[in-house]
N, C-alpha and C. Protein backbone atom coordinates (compact mmCIF):
# COMPACT_ATOMS: atom_id res chain seq x y z
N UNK A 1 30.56 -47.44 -4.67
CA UNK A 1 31.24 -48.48 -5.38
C UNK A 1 31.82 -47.89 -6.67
N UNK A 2 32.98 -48.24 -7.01
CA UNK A 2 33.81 -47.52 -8.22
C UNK A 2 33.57 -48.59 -9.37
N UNK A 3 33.62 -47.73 -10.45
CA UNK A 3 32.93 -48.44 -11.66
C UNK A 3 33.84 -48.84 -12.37
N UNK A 4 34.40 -49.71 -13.22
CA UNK A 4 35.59 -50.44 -13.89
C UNK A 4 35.19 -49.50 -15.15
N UNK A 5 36.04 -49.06 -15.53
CA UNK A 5 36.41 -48.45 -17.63
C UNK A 5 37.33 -49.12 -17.76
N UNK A 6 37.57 -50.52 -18.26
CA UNK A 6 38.46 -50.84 -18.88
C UNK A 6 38.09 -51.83 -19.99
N UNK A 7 36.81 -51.51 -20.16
CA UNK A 7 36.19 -52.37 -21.31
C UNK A 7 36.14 -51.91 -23.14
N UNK A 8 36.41 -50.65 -22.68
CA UNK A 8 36.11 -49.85 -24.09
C UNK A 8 37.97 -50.06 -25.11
N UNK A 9 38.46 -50.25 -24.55
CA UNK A 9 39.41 -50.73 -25.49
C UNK A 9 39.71 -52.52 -25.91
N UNK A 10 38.83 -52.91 -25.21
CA UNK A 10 38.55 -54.77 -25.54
C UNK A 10 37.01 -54.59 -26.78
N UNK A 11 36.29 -53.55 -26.07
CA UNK A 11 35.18 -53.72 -27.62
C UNK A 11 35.49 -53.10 -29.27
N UNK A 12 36.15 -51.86 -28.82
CA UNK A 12 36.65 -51.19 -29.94
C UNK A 12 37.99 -51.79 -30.41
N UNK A 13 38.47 -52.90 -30.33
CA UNK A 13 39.73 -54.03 -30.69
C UNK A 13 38.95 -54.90 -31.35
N UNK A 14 37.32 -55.31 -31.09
CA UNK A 14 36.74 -55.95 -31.94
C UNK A 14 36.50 -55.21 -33.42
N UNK A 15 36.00 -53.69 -33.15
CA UNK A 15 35.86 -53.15 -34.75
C UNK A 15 37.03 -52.75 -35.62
N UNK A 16 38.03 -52.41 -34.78
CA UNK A 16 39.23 -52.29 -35.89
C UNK A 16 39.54 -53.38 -36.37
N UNK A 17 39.14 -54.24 -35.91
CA UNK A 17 39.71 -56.04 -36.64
C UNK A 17 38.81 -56.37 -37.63
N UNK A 18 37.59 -55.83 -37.72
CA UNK A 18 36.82 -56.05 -38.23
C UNK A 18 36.71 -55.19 -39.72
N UNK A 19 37.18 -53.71 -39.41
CA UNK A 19 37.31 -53.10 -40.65
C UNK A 19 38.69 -53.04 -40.83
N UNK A 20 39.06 -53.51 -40.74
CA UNK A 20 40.85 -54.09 -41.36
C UNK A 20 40.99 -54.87 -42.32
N UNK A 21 40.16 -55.73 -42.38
CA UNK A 21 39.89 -56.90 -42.91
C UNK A 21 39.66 -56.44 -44.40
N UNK A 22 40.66 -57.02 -45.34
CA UNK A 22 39.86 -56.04 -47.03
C UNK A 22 39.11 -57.26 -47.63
N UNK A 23 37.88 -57.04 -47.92
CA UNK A 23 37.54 -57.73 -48.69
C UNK A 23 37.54 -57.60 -50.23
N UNK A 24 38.20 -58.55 -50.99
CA UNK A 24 38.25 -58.20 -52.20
C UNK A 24 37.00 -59.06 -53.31
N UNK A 25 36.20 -59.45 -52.75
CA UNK A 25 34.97 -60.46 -53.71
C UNK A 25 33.94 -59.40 -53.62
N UNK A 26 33.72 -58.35 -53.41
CA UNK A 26 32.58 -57.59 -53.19
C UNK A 26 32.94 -56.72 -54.62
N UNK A 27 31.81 -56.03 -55.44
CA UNK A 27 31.92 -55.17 -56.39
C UNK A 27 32.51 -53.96 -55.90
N UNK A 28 33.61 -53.20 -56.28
CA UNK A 28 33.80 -52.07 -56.53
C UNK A 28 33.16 -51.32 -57.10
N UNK A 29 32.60 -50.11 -56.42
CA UNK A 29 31.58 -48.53 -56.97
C UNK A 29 32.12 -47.73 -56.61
N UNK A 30 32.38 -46.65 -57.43
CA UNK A 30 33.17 -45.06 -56.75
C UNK A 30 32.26 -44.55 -56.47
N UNK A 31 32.32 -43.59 -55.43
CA UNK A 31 31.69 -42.81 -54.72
C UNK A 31 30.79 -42.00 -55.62
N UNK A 32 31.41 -41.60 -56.97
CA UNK A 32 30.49 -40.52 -58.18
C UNK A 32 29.94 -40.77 -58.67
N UNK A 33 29.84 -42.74 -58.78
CA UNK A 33 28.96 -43.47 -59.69
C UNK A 33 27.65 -43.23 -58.87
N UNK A 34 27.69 -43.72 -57.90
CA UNK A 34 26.46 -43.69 -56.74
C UNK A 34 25.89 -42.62 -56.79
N UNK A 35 26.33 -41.57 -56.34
CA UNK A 35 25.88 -40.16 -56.92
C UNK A 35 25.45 -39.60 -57.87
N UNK A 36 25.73 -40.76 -58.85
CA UNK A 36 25.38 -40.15 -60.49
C UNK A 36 24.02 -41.18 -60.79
N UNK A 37 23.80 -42.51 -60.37
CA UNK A 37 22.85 -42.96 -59.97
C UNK A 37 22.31 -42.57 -59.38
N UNK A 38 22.25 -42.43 -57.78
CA UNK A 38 21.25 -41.04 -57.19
C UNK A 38 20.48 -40.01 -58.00
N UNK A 39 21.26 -39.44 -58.98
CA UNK A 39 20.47 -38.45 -58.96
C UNK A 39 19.80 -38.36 -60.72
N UNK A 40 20.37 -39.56 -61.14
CA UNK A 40 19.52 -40.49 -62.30
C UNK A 40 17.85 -40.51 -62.13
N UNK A 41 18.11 -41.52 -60.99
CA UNK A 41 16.88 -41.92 -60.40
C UNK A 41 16.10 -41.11 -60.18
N UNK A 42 16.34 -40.27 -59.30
CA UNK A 42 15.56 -38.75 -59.08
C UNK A 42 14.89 -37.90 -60.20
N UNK A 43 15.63 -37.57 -61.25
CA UNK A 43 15.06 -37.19 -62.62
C UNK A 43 14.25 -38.10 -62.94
N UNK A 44 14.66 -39.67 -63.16
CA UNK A 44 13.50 -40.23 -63.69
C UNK A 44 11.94 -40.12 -63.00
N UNK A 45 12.36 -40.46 -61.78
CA UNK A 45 11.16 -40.10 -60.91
C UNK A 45 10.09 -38.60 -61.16
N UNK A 46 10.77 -37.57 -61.41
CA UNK A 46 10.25 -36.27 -61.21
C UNK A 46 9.89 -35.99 -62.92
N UNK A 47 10.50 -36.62 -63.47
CA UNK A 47 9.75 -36.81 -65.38
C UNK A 47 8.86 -37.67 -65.48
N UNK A 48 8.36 -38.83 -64.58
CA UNK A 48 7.50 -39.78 -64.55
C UNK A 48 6.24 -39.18 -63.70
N UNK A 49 6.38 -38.24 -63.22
CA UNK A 49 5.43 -37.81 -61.68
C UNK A 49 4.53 -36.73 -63.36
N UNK A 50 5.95 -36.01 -64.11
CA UNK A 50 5.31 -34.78 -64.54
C UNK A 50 4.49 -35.36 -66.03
N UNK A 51 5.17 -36.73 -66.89
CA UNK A 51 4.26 -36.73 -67.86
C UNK A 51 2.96 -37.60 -67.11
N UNK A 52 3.40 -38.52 -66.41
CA UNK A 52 2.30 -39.17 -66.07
C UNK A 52 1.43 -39.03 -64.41
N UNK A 53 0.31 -37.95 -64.68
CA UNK A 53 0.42 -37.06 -62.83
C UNK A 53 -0.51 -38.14 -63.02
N UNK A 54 -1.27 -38.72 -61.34
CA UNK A 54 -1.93 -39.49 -61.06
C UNK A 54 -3.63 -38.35 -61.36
């Protein structure tokens, strides 16, 4: 019995519609801020581990 492929361009028509879509009510973050938070956090963490060791 032969198998139908003609589904994968009806599901992937659902995600391009989906990230097409701009949403503009969401906060804007650049990519360097996040990164610069990342690695904020991390220092704080590894200065908190070293003055205060368990």
């Amino acid at each position: 019995m032969a198998k139908k492929n003609d589904t994968g361009f009806q599901s992937s028509a659902g995600l391009m519609r989906y990230f097409d879509t701009e949403d503009d009510k969401g906060i804007k973050i650049s990519p360097r801020t996040v990164i610069g938070i990342a690695i904020a956090v991390v220092v704080v963490v590894l200065l908190a581990n070293t003055l205060f060791p368990l």
